[in-house]
PDB file of N, CA and C in Angstrom:
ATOM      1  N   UNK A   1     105.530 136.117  43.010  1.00  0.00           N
ATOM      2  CA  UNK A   1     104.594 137.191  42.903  1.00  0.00           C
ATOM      3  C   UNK A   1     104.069 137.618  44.266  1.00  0.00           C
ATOM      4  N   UNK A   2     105.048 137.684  45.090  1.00  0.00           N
ATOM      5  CA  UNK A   2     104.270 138.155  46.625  1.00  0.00           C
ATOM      6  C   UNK A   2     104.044 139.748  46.104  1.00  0.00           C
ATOM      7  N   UNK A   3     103.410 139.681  47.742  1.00  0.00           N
ATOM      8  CA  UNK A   3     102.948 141.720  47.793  1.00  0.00           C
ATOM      9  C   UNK A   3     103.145 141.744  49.344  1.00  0.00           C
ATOM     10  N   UNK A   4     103.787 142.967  49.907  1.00  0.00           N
ATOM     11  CA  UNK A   4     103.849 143.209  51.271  1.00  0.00           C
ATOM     12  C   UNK A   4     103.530 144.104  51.048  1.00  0.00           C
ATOM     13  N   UNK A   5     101.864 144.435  52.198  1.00  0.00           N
ATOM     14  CA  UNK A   5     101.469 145.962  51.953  1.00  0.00           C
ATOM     15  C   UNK A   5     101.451 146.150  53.527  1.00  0.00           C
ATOM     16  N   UNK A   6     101.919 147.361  54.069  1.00  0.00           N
ATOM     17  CA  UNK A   6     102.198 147.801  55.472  1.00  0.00           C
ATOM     18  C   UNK A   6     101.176 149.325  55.447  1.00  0.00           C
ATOM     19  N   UNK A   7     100.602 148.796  56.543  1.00  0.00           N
ATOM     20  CA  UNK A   7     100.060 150.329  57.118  1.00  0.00           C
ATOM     21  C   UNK A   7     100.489 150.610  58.338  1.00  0.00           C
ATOM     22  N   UNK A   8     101.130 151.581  58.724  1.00  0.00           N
ATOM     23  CA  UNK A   8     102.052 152.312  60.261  1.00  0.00           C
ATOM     24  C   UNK A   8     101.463 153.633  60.275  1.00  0.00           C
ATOM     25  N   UNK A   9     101.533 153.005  61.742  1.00  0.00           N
ATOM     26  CA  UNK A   9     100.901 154.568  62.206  1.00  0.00           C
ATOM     27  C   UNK A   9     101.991 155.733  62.950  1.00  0.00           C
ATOM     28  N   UNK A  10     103.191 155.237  62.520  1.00  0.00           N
ATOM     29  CA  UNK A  10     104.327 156.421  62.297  1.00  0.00           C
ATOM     30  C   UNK A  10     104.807 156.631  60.625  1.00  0.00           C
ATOM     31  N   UNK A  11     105.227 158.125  60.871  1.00  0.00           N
ATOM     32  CA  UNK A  11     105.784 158.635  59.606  1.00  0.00           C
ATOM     33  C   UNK A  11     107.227 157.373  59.807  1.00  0.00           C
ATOM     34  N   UNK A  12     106.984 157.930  57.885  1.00  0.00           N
ATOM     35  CA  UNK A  12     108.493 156.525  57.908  1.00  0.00           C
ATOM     36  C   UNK A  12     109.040 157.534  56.809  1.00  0.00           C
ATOM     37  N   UNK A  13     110.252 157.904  57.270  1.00  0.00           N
ATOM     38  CA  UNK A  13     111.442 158.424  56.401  1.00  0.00           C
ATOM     39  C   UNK A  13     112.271 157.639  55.294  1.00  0.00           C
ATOM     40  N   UNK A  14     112.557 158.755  53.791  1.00  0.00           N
ATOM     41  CA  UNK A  14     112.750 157.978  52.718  1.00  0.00           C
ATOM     42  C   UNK A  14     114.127 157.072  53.313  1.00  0.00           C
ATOM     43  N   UNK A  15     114.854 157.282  54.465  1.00  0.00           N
ATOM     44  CA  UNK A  15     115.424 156.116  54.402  1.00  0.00           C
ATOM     45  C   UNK A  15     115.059 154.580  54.682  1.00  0.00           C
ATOM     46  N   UNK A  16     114.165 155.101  56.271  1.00  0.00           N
ATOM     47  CA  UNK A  16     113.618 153.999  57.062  1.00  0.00           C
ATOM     48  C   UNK A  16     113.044 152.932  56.178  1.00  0.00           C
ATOM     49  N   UNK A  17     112.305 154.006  54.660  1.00  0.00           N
ATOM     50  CA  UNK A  17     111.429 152.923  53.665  1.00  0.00           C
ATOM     51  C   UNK A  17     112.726 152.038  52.639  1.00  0.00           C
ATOM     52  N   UNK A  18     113.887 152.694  52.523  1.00  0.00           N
ATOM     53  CA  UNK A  18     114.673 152.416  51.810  1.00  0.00           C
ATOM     54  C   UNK A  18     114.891 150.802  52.664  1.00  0.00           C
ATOM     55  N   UNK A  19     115.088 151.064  53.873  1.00  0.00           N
ATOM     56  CA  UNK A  19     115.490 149.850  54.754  1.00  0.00           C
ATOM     57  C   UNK A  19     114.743 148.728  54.640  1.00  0.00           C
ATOM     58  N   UNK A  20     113.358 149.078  54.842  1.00  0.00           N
ATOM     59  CA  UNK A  20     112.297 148.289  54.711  1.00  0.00           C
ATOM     60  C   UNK A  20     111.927 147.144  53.412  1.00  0.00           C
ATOM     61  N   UNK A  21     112.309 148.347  52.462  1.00  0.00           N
ATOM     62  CA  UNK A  21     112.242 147.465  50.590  1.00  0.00           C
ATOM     63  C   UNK A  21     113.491 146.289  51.196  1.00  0.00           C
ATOM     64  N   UNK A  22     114.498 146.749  51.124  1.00  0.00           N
ATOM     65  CA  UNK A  22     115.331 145.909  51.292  1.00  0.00           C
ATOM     66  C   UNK A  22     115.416 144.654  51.899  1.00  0.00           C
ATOM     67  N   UNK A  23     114.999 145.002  53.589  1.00  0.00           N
ATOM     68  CA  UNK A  23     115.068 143.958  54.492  1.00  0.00           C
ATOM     69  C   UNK A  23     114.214 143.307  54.342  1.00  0.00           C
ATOM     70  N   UNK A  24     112.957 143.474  53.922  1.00  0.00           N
ATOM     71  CA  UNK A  24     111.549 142.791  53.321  1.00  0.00           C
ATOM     72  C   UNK A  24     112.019 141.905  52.134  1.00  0.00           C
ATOM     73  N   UNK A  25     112.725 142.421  51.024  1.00  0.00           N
ATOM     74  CA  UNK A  25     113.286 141.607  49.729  1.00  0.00           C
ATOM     75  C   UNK A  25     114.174 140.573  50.341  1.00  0.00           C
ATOM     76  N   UNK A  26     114.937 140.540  51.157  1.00  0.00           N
ATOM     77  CA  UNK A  26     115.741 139.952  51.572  1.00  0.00           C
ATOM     78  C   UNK A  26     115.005 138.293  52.561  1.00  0.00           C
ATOM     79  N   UNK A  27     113.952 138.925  53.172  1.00  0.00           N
ATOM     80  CA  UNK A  27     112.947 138.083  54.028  1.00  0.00           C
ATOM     81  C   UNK A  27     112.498 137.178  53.099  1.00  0.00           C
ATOM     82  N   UNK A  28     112.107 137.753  52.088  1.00  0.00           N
ATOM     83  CA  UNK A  28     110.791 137.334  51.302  1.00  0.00           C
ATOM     84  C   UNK A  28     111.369 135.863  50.892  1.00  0.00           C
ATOM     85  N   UNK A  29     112.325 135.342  50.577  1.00  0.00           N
ATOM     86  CA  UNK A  29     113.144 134.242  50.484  1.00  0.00           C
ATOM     87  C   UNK A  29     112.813 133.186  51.463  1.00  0.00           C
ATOM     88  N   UNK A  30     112.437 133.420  52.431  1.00  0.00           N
ATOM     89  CA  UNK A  30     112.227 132.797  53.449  1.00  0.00           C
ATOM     90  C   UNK A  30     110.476 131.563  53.241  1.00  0.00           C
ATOM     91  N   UNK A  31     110.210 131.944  52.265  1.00  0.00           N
ATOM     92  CA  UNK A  31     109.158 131.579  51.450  1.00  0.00           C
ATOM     93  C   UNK A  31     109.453 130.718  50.446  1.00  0.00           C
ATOM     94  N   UNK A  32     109.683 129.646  50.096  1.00  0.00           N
ATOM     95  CA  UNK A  32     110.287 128.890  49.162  1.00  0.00           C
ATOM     96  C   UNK A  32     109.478 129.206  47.854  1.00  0.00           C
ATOM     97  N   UNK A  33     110.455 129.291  47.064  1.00  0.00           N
ATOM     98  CA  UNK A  33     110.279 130.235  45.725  1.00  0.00           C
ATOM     99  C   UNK A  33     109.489 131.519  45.467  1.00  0.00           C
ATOM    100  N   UNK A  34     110.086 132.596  46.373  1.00  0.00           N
ATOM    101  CA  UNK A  34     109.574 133.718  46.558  1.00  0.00           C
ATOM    102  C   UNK A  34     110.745 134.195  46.097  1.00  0.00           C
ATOM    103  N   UNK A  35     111.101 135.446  45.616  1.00  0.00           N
ATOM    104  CA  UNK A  35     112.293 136.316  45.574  1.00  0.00           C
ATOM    105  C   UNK A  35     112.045 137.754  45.477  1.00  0.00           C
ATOM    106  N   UNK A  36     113.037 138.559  46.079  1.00  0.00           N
ATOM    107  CA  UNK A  36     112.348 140.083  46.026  1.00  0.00           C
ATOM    108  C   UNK A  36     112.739 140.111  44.415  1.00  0.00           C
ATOM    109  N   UNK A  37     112.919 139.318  43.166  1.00  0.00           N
ATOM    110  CA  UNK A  37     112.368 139.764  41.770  1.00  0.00           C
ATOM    111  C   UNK A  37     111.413 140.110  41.367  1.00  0.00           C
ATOM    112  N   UNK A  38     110.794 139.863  42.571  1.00  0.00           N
ATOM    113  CA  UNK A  38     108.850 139.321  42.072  1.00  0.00           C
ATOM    114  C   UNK A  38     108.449 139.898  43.278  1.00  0.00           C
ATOM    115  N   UNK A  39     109.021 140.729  43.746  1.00  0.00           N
ATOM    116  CA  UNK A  39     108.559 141.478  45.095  1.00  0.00           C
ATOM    117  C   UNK A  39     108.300 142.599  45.000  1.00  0.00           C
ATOM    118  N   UNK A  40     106.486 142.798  45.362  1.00  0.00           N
ATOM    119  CA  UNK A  40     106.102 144.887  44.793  1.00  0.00           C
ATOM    120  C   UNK A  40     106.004 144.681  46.826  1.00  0.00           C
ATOM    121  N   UNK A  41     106.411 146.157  46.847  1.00  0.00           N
ATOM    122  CA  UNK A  41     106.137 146.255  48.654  1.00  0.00           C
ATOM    123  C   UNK A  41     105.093 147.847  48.856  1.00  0.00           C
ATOM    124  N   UNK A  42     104.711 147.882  49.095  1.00  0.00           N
ATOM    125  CA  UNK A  42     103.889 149.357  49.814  1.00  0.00           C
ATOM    126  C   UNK A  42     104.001 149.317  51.254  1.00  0.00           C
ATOM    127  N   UNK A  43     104.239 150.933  51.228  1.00  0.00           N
ATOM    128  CA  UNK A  43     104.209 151.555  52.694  1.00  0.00           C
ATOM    129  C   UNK A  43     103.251 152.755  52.566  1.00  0.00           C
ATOM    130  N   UNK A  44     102.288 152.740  53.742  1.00  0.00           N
ATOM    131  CA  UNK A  44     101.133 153.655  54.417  1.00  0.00           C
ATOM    132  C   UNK A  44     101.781 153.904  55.461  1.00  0.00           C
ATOM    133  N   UNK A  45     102.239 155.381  55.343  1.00  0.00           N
ATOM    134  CA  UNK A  45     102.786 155.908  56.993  1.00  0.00           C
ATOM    135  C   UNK A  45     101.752 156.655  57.459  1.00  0.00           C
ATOM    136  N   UNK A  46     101.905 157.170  58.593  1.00  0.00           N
ATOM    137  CA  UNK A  46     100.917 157.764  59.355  1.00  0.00           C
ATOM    138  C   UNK A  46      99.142 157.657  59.462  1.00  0.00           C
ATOM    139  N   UNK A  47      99.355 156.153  59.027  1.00  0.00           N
ATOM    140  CA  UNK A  47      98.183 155.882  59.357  1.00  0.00           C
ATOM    141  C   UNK A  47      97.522 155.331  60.785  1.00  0.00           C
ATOM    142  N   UNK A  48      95.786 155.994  60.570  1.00  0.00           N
ATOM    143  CA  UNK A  48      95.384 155.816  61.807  1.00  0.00           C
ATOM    144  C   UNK A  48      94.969 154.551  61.915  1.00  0.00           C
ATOM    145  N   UNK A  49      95.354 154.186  63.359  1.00  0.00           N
ATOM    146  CA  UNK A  49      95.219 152.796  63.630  1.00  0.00           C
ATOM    147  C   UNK A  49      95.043 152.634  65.277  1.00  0.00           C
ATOM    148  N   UNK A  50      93.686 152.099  65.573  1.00  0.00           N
ATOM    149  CA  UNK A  50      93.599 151.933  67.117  1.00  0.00           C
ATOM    150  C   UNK A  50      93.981 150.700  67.664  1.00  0.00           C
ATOM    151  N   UNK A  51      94.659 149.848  68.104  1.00  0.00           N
ATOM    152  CA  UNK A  51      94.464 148.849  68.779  1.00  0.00           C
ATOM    153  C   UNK A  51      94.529 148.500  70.538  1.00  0.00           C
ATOM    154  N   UNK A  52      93.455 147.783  71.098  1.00  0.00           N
ATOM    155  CA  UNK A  52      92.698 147.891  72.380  1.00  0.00           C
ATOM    156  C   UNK A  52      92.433 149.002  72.261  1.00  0.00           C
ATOM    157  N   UNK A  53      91.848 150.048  71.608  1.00  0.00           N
ATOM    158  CA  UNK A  53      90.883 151.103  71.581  1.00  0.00           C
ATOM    159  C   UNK A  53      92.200 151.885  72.099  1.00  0.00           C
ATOM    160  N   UNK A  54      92.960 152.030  71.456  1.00  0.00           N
ATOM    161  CA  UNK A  54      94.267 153.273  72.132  1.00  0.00           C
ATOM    162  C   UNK A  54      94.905 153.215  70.621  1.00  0.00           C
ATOM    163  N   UNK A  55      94.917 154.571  70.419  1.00  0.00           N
ATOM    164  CA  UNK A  55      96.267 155.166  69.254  1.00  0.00           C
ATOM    165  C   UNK A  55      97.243 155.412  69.849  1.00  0.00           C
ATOM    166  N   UNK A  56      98.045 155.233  70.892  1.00  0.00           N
ATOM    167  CA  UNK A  56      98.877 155.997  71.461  1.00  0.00           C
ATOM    168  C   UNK A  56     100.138 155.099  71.276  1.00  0.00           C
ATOM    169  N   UNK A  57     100.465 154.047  71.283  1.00  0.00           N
ATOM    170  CA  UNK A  57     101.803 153.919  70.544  1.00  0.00           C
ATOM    171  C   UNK A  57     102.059 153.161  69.207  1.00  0.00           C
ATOM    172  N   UNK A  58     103.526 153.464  68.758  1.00  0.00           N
ATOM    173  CA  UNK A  58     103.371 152.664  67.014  1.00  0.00           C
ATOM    174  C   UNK A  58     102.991 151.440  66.852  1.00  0.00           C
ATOM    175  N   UNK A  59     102.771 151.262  65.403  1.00  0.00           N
ATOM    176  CA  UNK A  59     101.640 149.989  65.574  1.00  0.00           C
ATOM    177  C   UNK A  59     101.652 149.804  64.030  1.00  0.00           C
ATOM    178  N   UNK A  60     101.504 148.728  63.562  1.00  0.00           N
ATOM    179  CA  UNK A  60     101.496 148.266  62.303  1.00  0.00           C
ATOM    180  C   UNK A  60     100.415 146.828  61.987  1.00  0.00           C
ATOM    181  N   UNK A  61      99.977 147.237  60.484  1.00  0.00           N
ATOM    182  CA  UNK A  61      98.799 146.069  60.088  1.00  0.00           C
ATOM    183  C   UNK A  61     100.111 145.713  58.738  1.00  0.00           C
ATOM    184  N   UNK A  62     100.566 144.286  58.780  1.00  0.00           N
ATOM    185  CA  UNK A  62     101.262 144.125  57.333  1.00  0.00           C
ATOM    186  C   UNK A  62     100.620 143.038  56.866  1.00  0.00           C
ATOM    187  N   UNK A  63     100.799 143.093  55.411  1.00  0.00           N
ATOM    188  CA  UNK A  63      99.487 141.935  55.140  1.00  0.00           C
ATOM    189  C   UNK A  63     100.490 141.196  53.699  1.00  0.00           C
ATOM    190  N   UNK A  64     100.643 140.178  53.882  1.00  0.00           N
ATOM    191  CA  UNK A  64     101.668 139.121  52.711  1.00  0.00           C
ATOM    192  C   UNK A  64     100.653 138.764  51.750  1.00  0.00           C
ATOM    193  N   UNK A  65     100.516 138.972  50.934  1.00  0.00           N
ATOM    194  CA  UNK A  65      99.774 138.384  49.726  1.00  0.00           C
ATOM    195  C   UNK A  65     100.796 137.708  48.639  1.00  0.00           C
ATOM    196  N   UNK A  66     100.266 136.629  48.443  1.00  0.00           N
ATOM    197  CA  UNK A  66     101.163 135.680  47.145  1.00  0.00           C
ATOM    198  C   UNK A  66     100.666 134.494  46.476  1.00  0.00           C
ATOM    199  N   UNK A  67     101.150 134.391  45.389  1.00  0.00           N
ATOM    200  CA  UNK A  67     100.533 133.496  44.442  1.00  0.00           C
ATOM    201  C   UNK A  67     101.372 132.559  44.881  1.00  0.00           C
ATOM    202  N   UNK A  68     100.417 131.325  45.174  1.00  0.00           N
ATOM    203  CA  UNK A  68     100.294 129.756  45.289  1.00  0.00           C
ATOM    204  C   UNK A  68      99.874 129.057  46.563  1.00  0.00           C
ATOM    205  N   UNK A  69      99.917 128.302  46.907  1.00  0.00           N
ATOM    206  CA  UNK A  69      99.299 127.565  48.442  1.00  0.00           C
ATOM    207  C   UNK A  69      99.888 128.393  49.987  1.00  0.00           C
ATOM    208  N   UNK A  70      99.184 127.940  50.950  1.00  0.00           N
ATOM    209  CA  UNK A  70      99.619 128.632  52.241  1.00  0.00           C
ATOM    210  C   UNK A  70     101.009 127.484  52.476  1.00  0.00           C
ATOM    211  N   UNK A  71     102.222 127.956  53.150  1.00  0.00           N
ATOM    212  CA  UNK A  71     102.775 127.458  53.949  1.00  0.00           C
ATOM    213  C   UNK A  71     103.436 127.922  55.221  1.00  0.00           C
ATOM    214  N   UNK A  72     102.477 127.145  56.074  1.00  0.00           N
ATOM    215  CA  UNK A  72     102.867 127.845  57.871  1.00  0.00           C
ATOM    216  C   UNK A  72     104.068 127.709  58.135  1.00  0.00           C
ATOM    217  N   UNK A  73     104.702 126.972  58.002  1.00  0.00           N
ATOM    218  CA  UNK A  73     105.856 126.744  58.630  1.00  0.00           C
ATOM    219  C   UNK A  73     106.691 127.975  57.912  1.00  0.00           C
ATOM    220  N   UNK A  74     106.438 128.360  56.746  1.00  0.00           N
ATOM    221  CA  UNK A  74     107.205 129.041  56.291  1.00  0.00           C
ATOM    222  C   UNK A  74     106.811 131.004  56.446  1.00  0.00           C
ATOM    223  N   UNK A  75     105.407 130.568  56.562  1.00  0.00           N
ATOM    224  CA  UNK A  75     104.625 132.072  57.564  1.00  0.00           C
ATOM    225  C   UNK A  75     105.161 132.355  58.581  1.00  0.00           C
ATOM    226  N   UNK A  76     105.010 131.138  59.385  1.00  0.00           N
ATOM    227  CA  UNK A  76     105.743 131.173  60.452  1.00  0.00           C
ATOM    228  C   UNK A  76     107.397 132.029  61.177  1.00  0.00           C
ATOM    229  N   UNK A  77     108.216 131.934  59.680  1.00  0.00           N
ATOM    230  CA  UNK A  77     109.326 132.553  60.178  1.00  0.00           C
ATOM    231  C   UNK A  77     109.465 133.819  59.067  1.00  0.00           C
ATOM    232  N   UNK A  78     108.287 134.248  58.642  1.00  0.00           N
ATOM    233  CA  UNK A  78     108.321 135.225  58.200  1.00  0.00           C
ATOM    234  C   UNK A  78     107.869 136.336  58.920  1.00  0.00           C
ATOM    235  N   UNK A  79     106.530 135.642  60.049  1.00  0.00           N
ATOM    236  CA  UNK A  79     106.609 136.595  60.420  1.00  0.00           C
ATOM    237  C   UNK A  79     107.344 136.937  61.515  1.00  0.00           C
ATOM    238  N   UNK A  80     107.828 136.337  62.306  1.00  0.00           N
ATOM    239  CA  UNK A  80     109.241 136.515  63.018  1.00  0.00           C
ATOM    240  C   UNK A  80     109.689 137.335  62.666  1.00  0.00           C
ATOM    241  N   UNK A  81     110.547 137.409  60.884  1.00  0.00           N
ATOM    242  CA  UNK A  81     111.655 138.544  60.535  1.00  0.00           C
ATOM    243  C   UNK A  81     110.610 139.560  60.100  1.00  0.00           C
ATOM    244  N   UNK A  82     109.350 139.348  59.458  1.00  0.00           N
ATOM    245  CA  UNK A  82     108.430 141.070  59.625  1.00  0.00           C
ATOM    246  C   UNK A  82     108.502 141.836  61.077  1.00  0.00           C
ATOM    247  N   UNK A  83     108.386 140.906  61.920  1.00  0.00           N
ATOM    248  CA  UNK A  83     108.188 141.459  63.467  1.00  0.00           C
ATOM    249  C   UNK A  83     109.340 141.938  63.549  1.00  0.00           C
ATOM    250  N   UNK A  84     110.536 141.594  63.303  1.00  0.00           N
ATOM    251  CA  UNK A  84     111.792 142.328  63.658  1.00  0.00           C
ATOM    252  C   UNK A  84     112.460 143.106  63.089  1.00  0.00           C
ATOM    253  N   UNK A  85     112.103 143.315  61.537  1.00  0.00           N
ATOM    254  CA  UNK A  85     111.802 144.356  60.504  1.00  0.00           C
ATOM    255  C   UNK A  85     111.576 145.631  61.090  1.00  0.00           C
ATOM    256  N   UNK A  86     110.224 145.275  61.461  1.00  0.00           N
ATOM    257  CA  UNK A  86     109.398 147.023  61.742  1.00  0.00           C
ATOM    258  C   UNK A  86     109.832 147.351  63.167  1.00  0.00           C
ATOM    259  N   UNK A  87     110.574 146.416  63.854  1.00  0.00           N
ATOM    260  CA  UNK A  87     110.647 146.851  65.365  1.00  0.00           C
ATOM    261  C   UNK A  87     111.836 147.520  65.299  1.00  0.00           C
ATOM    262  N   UNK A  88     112.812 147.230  64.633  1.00  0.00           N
ATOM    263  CA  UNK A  88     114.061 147.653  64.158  1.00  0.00           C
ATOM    264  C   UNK A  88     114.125 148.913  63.457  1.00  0.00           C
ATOM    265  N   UNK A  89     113.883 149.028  62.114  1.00  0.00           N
ATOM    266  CA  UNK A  89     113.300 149.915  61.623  1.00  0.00           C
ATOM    267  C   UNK A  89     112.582 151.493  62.222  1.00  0.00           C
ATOM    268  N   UNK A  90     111.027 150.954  63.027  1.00  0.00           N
ATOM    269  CA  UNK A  90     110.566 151.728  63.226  1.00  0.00           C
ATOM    270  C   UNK A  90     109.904 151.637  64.275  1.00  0.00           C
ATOM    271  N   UNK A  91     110.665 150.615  65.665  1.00  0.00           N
ATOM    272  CA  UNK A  91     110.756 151.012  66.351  1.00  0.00           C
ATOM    273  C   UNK A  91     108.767 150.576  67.340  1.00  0.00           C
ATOM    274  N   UNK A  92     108.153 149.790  66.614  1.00  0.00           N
ATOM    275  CA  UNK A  92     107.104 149.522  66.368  1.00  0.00           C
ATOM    276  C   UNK A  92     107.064 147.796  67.226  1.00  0.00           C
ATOM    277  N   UNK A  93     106.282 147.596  68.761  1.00  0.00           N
ATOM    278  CA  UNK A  93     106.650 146.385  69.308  1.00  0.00           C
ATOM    279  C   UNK A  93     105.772 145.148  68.677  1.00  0.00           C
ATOM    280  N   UNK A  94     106.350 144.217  69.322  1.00  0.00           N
ATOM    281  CA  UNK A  94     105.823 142.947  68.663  1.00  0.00           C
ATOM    282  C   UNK A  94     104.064 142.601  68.695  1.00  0.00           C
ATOM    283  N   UNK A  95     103.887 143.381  69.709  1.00  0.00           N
ATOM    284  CA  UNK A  95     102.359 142.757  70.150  1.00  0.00           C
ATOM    285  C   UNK A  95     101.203 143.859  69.797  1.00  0.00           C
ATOM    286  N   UNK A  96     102.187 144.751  69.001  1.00  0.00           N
ATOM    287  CA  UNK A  96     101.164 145.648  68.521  1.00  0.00           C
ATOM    288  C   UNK A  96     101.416 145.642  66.696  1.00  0.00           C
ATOM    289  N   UNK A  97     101.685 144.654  66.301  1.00  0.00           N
ATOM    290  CA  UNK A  97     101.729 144.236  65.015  1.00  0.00           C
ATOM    291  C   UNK A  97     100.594 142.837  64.654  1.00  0.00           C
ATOM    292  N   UNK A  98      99.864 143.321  63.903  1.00  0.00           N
ATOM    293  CA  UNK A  98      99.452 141.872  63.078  1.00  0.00           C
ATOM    294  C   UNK A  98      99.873 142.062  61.561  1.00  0.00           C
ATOM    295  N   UNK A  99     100.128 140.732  61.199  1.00  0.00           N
ATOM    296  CA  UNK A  99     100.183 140.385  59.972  1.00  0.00           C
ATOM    297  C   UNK A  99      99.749 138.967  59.107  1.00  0.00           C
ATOM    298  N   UNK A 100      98.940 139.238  58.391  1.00  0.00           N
ATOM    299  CA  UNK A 100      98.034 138.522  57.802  1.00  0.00           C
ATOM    300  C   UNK A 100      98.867 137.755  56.675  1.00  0.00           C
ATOM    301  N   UNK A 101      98.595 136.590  56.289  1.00  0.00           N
ATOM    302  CA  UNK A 101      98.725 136.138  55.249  1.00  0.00           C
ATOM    303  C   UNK A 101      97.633 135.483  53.845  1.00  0.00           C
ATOM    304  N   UNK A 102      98.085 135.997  52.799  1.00  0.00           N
ATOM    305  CA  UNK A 102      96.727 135.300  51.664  1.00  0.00           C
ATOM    306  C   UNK A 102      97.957 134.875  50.492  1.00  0.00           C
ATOM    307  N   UNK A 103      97.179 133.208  50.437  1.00  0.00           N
ATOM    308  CA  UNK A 103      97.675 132.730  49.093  1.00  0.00           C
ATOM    309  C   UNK A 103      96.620 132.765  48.133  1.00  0.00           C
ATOM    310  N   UNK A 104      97.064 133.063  47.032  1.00  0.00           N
ATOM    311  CA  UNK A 104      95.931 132.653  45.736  1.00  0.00           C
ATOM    312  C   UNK A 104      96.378 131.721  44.940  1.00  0.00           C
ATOM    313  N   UNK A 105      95.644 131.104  44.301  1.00  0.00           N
ATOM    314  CA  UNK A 105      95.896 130.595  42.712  1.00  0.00           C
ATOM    315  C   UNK A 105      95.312 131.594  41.645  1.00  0.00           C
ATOM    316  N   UNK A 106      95.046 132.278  42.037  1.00  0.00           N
ATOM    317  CA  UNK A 106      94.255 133.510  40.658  1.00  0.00           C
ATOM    318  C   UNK A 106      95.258 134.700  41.392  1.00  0.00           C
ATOM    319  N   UNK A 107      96.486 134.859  40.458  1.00  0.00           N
ATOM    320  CA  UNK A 107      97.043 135.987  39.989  1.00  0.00           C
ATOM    321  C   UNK A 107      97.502 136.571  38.762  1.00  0.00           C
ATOM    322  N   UNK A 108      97.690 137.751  38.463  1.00  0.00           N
ATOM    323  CA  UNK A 108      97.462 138.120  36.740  1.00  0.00           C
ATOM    324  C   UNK A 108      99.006 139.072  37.206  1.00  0.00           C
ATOM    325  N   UNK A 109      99.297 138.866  35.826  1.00  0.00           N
ATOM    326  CA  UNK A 109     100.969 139.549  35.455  1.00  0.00           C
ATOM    327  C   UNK A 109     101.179 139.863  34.208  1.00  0.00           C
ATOM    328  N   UNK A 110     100.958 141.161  33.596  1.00  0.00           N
ATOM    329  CA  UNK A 110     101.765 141.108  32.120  1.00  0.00           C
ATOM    330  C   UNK A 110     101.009 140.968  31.063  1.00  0.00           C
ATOM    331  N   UNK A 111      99.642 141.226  31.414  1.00  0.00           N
ATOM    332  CA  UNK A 111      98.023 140.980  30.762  1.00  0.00           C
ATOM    333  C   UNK A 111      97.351 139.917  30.847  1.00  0.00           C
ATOM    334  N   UNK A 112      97.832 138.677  31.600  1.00  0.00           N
ATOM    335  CA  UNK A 112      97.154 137.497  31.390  1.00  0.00           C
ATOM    336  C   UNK A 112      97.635 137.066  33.114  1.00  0.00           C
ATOM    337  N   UNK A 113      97.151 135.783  33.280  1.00  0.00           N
ATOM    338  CA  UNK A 113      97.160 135.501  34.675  1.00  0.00           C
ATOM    339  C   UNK A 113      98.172 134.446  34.540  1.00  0.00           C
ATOM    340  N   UNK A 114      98.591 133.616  35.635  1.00  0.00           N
ATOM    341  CA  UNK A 114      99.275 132.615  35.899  1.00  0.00           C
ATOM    342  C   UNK A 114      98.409 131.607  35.573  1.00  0.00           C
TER     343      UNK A 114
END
């Protein structure tokens, strides 16, 4: 039950997003018992976003949300392939990306929760 929600502050073309579902579903594995089956993704293009007080080049906030405990080691090389995702993609450098991670135990699916 992950969620990858991305906000970029470049337009992203229906392919670039096509790329993104994909290469993101494909990542998401990288998470032991994650699968893009269970993978919803959102993209926010052209959003505003300052970081060090400058809009001036691309830049991305992606944020992993998923049901069950944290594991770093496995954050860890996720966000690696997010970082090389959006740099690839869209072109967007490493040090102007953060990405957050949240585990829960309270997630709901299908009218009732886990």
């Amino acid at each position: 039950m992950p969620f990858i929600d991305s906000k970029v502050s470049v337009k992203i073309s229906k392919e670039q997003e096509t790329q993104l579902k994909e290469r993101l579903g494909q990542a998401i594995s990288l998470i032991p018992g994650k699968s893009e089956n269970w993978l919803m993704a959102g993209f926010e293009d052209e959003y505003h976003l300052y970081f060090r007080g400058q809009d001036d080049e691309p830049m991305a906030f992606v944020e992993v949300r998923l049901f069950g405990g944290p594991d770093k080691g496995a954050f860890q090389k996720m966000t690696a392939e997010i970082t090389k995702i959006f740099g690839e993609v869209l072109g967007i450098a490493p040090d102007h990306m953060y990405i957050k991670y949240s585990a829960t135990m309270d997630w709901g699916w299908n009218g009732s929760n886990f």
